[in-house]
N, C-alpha and C. Protein backbone atom coordinates (compact mmCIF):
# COMPACT_ATOMS: atom_id res chain seq x y z
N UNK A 1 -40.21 -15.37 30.71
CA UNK A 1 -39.61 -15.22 29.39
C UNK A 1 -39.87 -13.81 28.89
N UNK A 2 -39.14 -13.23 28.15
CA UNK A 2 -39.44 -12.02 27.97
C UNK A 2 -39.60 -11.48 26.41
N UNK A 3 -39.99 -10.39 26.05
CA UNK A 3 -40.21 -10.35 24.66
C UNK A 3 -39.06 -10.53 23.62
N UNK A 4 -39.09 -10.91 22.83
CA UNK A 4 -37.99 -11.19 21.73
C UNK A 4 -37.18 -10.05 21.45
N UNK A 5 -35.77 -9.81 21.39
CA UNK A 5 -35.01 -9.02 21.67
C UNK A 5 -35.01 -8.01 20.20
N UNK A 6 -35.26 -8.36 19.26
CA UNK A 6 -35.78 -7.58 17.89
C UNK A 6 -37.08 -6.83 17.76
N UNK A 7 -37.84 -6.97 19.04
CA UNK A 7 -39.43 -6.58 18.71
C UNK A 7 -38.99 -5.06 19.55
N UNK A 8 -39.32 -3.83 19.03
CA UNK A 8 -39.30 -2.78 19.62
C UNK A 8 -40.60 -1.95 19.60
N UNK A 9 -40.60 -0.59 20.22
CA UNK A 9 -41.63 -0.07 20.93
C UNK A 9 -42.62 0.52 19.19
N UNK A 10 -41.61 0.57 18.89
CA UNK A 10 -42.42 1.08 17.19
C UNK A 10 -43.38 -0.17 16.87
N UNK A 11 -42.66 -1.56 17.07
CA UNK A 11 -43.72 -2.24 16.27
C UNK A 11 -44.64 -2.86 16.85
N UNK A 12 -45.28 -2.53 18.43
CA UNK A 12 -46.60 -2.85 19.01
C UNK A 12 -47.22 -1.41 19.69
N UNK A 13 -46.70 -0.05 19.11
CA UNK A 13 -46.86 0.97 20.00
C UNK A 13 -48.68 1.00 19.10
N UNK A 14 -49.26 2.29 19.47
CA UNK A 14 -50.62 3.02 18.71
C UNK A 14 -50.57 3.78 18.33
N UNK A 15 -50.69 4.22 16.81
CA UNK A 15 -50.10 5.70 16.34
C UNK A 15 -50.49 6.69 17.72
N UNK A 16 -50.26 8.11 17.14
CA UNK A 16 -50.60 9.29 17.70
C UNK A 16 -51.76 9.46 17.74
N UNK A 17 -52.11 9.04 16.17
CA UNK A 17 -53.45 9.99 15.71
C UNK A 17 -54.63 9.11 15.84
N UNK A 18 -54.26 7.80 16.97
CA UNK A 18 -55.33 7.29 17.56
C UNK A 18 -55.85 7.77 18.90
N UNK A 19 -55.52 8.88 19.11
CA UNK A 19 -55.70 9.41 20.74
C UNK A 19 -56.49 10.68 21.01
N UNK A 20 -57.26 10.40 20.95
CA UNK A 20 -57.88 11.78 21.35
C UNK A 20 -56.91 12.72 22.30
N UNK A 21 -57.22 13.95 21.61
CA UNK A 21 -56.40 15.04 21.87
C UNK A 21 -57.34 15.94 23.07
N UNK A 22 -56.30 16.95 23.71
CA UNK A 22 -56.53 18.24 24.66
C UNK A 22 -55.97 19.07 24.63
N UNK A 23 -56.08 20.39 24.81
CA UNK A 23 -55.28 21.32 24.89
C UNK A 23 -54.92 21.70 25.98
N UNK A 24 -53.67 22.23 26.65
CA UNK A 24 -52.78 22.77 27.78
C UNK A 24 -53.82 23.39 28.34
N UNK A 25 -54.86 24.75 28.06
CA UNK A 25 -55.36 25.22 28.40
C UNK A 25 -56.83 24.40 28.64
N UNK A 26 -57.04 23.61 28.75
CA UNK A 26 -58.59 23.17 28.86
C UNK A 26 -58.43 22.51 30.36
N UNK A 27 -59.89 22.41 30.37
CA UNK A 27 -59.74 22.32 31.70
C UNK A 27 -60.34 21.20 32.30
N UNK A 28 -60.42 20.59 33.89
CA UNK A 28 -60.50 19.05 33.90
C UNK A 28 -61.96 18.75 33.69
N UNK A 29 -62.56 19.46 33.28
CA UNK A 29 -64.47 18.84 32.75
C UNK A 29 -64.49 18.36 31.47
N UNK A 30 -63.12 19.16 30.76
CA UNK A 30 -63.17 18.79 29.36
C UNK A 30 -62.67 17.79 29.02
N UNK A 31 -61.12 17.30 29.92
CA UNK A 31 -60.52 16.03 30.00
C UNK A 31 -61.60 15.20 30.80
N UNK A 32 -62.61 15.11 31.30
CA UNK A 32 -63.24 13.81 31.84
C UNK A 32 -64.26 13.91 30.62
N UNK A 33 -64.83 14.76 30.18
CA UNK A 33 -65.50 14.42 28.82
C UNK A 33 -64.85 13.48 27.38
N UNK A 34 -63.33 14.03 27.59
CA UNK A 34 -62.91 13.15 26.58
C UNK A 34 -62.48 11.54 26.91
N UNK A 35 -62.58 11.28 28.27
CA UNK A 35 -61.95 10.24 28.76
C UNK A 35 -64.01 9.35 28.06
N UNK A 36 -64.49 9.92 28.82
CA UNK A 36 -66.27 9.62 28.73
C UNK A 36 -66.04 8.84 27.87
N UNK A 37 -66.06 9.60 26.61
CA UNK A 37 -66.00 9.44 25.24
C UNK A 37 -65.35 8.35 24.46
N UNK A 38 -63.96 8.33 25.21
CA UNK A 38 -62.87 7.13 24.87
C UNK A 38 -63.44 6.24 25.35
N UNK A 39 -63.19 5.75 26.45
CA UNK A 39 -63.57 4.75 27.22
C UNK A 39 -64.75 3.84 27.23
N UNK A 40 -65.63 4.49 26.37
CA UNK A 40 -67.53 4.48 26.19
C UNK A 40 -67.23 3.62 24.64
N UNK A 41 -65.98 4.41 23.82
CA UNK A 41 -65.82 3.56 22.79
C UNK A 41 -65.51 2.41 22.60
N UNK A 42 -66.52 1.05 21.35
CA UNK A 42 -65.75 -0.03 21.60
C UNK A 42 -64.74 -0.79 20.70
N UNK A 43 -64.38 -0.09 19.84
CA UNK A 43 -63.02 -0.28 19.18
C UNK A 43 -61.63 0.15 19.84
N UNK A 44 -62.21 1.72 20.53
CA UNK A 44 -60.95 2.56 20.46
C UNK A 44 -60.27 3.26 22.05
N UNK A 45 -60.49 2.15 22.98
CA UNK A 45 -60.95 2.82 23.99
C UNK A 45 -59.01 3.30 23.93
N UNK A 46 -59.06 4.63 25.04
CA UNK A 46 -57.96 5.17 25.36
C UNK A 46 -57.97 5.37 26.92
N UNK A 47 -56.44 5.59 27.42
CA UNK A 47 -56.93 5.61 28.86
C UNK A 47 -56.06 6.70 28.85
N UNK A 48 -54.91 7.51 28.16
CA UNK A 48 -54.52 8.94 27.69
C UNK A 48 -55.08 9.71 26.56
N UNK A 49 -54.63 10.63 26.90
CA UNK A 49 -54.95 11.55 26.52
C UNK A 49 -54.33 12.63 25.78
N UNK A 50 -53.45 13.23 24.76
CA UNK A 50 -52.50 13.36 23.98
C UNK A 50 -52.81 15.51 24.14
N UNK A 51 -52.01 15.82 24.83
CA UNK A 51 -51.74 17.33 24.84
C UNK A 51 -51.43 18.16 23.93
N UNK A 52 -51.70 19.28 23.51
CA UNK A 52 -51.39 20.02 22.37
C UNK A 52 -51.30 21.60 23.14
N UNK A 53 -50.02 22.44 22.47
CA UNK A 53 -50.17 24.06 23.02
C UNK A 53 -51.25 24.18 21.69
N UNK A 54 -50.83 25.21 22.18
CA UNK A 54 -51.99 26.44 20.90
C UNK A 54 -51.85 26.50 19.87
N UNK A 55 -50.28 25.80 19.20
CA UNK A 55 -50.34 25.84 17.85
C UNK A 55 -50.58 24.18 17.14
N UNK A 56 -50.97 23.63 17.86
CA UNK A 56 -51.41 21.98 17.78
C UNK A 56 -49.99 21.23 17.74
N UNK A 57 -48.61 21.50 18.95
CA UNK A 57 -47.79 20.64 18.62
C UNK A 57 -48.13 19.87 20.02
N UNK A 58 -47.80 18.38 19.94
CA UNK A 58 -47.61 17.65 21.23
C UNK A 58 -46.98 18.11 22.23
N UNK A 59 -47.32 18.16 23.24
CA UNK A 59 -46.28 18.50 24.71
C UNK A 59 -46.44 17.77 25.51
N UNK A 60 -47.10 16.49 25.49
CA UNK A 60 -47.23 15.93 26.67
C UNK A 60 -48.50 14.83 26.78
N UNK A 61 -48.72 14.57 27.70
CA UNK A 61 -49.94 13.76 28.02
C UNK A 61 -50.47 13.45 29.45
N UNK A 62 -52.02 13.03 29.22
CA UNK A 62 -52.86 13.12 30.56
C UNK A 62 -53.17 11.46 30.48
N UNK A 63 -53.26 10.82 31.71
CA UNK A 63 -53.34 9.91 31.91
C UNK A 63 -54.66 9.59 33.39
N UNK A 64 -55.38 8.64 33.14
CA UNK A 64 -56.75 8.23 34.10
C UNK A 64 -55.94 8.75 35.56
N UNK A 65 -55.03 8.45 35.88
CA UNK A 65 -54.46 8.43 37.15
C UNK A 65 -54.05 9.79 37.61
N UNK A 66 -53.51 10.38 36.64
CA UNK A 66 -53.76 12.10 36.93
C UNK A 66 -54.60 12.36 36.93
N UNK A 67 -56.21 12.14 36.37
CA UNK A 67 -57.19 12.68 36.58
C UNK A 67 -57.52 12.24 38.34
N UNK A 68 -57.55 11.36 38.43
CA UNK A 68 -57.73 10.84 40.19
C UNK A 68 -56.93 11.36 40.83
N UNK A 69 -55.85 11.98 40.66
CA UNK A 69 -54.77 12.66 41.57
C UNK A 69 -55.10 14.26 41.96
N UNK A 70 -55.52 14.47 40.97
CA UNK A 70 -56.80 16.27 40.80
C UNK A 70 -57.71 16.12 41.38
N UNK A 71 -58.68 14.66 41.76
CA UNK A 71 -59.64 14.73 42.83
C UNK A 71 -59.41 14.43 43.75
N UNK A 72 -58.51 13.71 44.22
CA UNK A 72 -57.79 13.08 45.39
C UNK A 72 -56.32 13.13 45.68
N UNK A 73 -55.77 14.45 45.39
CA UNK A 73 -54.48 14.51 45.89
C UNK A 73 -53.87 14.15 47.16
N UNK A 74 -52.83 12.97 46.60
CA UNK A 74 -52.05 12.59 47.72
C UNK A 74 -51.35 13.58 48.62
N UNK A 75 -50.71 14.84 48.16
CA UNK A 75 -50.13 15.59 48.73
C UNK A 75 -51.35 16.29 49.56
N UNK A 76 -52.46 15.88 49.72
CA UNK A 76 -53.52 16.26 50.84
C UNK A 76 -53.26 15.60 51.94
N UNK A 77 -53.44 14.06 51.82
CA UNK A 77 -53.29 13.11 53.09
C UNK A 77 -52.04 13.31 53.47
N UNK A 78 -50.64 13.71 53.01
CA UNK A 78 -49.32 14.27 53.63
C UNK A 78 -49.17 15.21 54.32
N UNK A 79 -50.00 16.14 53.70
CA UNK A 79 -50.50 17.13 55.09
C UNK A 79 -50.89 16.84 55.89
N UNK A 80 -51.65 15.72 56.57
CA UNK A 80 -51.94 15.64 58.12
C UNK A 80 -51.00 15.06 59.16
N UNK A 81 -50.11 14.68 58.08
CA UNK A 81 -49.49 13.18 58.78
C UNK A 81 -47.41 13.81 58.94
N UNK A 82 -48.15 15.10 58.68
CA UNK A 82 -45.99 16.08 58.49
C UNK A 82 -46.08 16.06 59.97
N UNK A 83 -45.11 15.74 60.74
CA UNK A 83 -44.57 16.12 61.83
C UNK A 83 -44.45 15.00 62.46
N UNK A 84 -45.09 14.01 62.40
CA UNK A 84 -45.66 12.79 63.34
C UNK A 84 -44.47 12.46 63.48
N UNK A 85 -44.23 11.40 64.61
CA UNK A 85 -43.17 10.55 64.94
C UNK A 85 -44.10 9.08 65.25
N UNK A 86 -43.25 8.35 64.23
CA UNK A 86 -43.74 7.16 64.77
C UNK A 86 -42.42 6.64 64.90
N UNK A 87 -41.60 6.73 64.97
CA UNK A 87 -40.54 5.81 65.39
C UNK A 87 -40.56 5.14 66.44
N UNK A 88 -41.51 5.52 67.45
CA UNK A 88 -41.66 4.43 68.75
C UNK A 88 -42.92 3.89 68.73
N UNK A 89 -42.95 3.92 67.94
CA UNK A 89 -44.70 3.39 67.25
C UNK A 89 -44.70 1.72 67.44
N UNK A 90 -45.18 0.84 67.82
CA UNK A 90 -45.16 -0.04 68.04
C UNK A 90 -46.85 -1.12 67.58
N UNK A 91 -47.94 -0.26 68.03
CA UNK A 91 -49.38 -0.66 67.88
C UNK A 91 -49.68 -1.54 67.04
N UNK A 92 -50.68 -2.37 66.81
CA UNK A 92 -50.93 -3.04 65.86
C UNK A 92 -51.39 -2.35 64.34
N UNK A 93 -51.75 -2.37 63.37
CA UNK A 93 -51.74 -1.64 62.22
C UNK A 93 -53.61 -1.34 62.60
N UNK A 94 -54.11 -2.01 62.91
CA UNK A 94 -55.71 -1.60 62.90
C UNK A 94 -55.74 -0.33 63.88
N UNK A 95 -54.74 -0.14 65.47
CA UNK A 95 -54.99 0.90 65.97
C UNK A 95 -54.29 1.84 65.04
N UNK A 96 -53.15 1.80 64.65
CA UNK A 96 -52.97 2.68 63.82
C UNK A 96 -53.94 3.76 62.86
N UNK A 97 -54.53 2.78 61.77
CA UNK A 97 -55.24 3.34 61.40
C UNK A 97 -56.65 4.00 61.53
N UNK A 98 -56.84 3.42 63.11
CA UNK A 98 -57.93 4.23 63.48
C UNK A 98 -57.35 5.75 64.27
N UNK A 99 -56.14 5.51 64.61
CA UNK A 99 -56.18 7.00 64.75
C UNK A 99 -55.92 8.03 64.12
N UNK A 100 -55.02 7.36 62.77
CA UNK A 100 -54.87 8.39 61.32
C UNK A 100 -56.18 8.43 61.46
N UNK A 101 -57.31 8.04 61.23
CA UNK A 101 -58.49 8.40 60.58
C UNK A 101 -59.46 9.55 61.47
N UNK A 102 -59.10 9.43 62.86
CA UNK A 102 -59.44 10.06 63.86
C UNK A 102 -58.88 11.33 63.73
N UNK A 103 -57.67 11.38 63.56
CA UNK A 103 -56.92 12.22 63.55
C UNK A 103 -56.96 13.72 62.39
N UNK A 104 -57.96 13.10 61.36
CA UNK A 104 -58.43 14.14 60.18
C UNK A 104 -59.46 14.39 60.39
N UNK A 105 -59.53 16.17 59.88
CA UNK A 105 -60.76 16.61 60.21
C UNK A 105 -62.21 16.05 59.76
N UNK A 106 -63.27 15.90 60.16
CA UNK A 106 -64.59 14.60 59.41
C UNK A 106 -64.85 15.64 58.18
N UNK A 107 -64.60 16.81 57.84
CA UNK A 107 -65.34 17.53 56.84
C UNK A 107 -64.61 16.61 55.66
N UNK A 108 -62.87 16.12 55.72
CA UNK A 108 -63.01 15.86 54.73
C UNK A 108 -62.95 14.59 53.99
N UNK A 109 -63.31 13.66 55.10
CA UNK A 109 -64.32 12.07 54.60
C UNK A 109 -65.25 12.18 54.35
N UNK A 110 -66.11 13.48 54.49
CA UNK A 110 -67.80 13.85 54.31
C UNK A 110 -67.89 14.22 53.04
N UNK A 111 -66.84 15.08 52.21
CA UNK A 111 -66.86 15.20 50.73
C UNK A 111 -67.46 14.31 50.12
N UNK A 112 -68.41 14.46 48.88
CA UNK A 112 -68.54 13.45 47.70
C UNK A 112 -67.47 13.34 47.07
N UNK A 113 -67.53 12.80 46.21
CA UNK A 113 -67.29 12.68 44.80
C UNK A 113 -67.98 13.74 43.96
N UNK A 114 -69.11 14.08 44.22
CA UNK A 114 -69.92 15.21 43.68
C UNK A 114 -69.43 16.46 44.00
N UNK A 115 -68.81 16.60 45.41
CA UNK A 115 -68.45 18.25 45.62
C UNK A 115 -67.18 17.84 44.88
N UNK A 116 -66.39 16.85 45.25
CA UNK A 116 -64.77 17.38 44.58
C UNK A 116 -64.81 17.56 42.96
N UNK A 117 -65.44 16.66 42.28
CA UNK A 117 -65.81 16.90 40.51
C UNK A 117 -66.62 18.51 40.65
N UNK A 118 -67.07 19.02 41.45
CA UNK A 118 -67.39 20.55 41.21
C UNK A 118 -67.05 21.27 41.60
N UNK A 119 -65.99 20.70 42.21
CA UNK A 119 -64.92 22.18 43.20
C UNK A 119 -63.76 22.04 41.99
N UNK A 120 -63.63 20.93 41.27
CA UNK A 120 -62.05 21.19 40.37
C UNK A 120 -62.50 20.92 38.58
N UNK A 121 -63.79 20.72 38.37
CA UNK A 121 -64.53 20.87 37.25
C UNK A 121 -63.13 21.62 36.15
N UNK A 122 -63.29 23.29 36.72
CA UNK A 122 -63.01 24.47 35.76
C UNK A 122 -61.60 24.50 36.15
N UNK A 123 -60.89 22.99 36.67
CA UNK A 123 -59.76 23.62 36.94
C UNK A 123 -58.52 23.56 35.65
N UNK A 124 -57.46 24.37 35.40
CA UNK A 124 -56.97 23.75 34.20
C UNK A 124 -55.57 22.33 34.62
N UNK A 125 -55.63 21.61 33.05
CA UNK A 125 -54.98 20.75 33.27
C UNK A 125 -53.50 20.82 33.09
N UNK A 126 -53.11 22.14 33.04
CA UNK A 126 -51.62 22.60 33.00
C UNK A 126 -50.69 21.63 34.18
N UNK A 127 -51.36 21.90 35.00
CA UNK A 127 -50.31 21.48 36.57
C UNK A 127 -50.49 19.69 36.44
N UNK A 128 -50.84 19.09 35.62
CA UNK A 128 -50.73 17.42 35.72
C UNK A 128 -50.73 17.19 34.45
N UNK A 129 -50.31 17.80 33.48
CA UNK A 129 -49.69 17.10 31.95
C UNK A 129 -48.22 16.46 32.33
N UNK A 130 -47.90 15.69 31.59
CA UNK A 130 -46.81 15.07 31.74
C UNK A 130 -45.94 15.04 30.18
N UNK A 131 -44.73 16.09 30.84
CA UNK A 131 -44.14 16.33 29.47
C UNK A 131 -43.14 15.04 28.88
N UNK A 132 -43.85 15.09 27.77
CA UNK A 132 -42.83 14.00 26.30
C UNK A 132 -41.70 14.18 26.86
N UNK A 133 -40.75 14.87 27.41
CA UNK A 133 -39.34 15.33 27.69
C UNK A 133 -39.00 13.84 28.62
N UNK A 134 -40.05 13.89 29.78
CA UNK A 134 -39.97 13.35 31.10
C UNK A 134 -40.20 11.84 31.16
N UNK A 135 -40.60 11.15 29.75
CA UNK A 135 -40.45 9.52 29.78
C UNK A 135 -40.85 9.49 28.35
N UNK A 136 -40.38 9.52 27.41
CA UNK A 136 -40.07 9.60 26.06
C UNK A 136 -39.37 8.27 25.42
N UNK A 137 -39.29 7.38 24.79
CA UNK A 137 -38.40 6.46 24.39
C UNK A 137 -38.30 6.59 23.02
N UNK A 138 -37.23 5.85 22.69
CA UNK A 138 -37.02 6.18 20.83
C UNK A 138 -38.01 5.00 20.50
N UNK A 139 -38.12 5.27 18.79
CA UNK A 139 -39.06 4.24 18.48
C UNK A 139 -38.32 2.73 18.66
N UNK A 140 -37.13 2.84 18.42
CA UNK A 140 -36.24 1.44 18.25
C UNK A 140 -35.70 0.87 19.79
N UNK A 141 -36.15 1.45 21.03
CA UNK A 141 -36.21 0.92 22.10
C UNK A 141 -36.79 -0.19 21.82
N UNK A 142 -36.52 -1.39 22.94
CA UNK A 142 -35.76 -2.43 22.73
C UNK A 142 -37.66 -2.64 23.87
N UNK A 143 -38.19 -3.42 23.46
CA UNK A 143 -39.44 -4.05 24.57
C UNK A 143 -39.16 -4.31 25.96
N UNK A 144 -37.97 -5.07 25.97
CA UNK A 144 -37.38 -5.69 27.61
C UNK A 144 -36.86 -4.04 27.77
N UNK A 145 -36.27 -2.91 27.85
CA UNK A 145 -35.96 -1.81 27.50
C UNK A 145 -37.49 -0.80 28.71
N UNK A 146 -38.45 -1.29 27.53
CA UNK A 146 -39.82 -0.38 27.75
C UNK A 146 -40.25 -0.70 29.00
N UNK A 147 -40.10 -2.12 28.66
CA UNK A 147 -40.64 -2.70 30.12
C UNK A 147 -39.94 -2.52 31.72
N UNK A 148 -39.04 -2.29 31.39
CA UNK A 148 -38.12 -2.32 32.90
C UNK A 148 -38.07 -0.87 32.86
N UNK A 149 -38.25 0.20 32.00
CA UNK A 149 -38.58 1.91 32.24
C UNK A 149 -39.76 1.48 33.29
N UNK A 150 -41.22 1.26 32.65
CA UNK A 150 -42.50 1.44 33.15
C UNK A 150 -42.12 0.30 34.32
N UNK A 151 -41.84 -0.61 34.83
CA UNK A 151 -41.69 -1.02 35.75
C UNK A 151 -40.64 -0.34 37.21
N UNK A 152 -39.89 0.60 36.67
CA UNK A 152 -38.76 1.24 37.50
C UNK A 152 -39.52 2.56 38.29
N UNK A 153 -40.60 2.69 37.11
CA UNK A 153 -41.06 4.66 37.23
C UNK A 153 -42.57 3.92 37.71
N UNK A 154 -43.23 3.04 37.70
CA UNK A 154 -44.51 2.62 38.27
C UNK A 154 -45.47 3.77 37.26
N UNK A 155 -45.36 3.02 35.92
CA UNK A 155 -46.07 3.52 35.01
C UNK A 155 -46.39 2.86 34.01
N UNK A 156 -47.68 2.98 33.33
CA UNK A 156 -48.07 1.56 32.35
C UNK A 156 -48.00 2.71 30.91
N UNK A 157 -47.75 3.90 30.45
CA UNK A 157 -47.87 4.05 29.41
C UNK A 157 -46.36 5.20 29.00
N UNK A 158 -45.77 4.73 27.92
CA UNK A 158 -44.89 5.67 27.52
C UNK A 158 -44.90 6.19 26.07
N UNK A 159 -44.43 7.19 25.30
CA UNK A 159 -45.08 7.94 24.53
C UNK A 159 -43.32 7.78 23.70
N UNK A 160 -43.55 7.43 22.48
CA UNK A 160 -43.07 6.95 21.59
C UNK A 160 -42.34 7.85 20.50
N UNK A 161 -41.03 8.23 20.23
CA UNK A 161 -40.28 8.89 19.48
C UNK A 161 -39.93 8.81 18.54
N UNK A 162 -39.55 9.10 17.53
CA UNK A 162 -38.69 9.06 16.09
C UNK A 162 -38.26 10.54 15.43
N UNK A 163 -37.33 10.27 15.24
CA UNK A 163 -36.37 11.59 14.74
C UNK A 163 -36.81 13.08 15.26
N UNK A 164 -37.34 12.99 16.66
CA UNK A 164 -37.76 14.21 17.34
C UNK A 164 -38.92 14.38 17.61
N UNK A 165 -39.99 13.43 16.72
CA UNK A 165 -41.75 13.70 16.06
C UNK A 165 -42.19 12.36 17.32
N UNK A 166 -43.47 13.06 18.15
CA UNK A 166 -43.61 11.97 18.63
C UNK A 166 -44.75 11.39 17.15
N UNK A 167 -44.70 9.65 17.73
CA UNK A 167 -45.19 8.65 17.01
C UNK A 167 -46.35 8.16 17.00
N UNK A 168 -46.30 7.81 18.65
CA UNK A 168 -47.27 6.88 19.18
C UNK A 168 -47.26 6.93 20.42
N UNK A 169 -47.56 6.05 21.27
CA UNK A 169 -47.72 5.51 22.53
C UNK A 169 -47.46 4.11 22.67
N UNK A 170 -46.41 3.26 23.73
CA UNK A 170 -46.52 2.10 23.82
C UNK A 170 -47.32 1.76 25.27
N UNK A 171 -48.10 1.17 25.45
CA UNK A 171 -48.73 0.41 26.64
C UNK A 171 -47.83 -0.86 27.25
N UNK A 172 -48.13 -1.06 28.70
CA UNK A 172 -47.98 -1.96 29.57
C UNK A 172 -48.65 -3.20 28.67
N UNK A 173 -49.97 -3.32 28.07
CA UNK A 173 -50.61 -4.12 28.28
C UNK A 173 -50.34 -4.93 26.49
N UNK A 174 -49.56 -3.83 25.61
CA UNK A 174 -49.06 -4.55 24.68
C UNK A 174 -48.04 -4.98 24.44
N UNK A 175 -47.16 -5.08 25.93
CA UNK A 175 -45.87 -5.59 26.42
C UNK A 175 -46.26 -6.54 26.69
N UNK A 176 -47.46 -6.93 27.50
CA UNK A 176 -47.55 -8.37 28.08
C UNK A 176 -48.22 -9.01 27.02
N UNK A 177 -48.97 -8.82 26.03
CA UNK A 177 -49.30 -9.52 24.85
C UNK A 177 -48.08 -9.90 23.95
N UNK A 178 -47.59 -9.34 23.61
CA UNK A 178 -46.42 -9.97 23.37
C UNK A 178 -45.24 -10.83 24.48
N UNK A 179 -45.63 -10.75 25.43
CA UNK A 179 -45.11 -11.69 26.43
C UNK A 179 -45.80 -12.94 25.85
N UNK A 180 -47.16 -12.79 26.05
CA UNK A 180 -48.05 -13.85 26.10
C UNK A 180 -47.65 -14.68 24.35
N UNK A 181 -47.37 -13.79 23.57
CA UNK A 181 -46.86 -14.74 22.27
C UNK A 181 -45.96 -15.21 22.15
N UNK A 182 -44.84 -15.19 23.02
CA UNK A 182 -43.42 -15.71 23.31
C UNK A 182 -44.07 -16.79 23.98
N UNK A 183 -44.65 -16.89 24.95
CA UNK A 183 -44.87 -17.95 25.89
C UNK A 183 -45.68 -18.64 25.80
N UNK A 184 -46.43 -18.27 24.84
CA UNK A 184 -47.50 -19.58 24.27
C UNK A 184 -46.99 -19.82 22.70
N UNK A 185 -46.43 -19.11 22.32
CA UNK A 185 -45.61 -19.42 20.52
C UNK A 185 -46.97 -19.10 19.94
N UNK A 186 -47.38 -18.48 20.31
CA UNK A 186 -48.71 -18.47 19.55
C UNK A 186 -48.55 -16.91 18.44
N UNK A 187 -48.93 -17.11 16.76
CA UNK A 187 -49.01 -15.82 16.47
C UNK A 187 -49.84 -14.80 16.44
N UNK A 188 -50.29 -13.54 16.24
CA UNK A 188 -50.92 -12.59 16.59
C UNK A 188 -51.85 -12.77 15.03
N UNK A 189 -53.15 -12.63 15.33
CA UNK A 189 -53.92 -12.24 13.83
C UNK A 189 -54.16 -11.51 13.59
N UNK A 190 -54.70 -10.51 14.26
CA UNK A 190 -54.39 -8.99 14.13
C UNK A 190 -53.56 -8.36 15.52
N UNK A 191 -53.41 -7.08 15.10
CA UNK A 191 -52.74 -6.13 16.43
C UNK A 191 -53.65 -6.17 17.73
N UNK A 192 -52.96 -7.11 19.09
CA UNK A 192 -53.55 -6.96 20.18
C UNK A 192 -54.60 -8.20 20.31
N UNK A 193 -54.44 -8.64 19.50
CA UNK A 193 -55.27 -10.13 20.05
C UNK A 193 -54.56 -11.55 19.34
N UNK A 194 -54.83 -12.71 20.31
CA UNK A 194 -54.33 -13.95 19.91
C UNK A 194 -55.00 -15.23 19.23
N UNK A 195 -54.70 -15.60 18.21
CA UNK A 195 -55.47 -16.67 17.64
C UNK A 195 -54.37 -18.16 18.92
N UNK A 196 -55.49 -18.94 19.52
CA UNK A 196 -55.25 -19.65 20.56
C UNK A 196 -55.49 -21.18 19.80
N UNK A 197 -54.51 -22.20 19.49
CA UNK A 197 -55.00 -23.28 18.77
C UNK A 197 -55.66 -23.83 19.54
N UNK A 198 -56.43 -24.87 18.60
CA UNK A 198 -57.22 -26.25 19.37
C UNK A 198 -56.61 -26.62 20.25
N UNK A 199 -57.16 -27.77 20.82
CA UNK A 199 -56.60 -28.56 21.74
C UNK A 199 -56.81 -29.94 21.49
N UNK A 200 -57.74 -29.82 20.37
CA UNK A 200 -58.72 -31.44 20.16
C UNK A 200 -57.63 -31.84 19.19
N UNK A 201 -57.49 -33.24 18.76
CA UNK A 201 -56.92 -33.94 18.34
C UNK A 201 -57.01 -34.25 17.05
């Protein structure tokens, strides 16, 4: 069942000015400090991160998964694997993957977590902001709308519009709460949580 065709991204999104902010120029020690910070909180946790240029307007946003993509870029493991032919590939998937794994140099399964957070610490977060331009919705987008965007693009958060000004942010996860109030009829008592009736008689 899906959300009620009147409920739009304005009226379950999170303002703006609930998000801890970053600037274009800062760099990824400062975005894992602010994630620290969010996440550590227990009212307010955030899992973005809201971009600003230099004169404090929005441009964009950082998200947990870009931060993991700066320590573990996929376009690393694509580098080993450009040229291959497997089209006559046949093996079972376990030899497979023992010889991808064979097949990369050991220095760089030997990395921590400790060298890569200090090899990209000071790096800036210019090259993985994600511009408002690039998944933007109006505020009066439609929920079934939001949902089949972030389901098409394999993304749980989109960043919320009105007359040009961003707004807010809508989440994946206050799409499925409102799923969950369609499908249990149940109403909301405050924003993001469900009052669940008895059951006793």
């Amino acid at each position: 069942m899906l959300p009620p065709e009147n409920s739009t991204a304005k009226d379950i999104m999170l303002p703006v000015d609930s998000y801890p902010i970053i600037y274009e120029n800062d760099t990824v020690k400062r975005a894992l400090s602010k994630f620290q910070f969010s996440l550590c909180s227990y009212q307010n946790k955030r899992r973005n991160l809201l971009v600003l240029d230099q004169e404090d307007k929005p441009i964009g946003w950082v998200t947990l998964r870009d931060i993991l993509s700066v320590i573990q870029p996929i376009s690393t493991l694509k580098s080993y694997i450009q040229g291959w032919n497997l089209a006559d590939y046949n093996g079972p998937a376990t030899y497979f993957a023992r010889e991808f794994y064979n097949s990369i140099d050991s220095n760089y399964w030997q990395k921590t977590l400790t060298e890569l957070c200090e090899n990209l610490a000071d790096k800036i977060i210019t090259d993985i902001i994600r511009p408002l331009e690039s998944g933007a919705v109006h505020a009066n987008t439609s929920l079934h709308t939001a949902a089949t965007i972030m389901s098409e693009n394999n993304i749980s958060t989109l960043p919320v519009v009105e007359q040009g000004k961003l707004v807010g942010f809508i989440r994946a996860e206050d799409i499925v709460l409102e799923m969950a109030k369609v499908v249990m009829n149940v109403p909301h008592t405050e924003k993001g949580k469900l009052t669940i009736p008895s059951t006793s008689s």
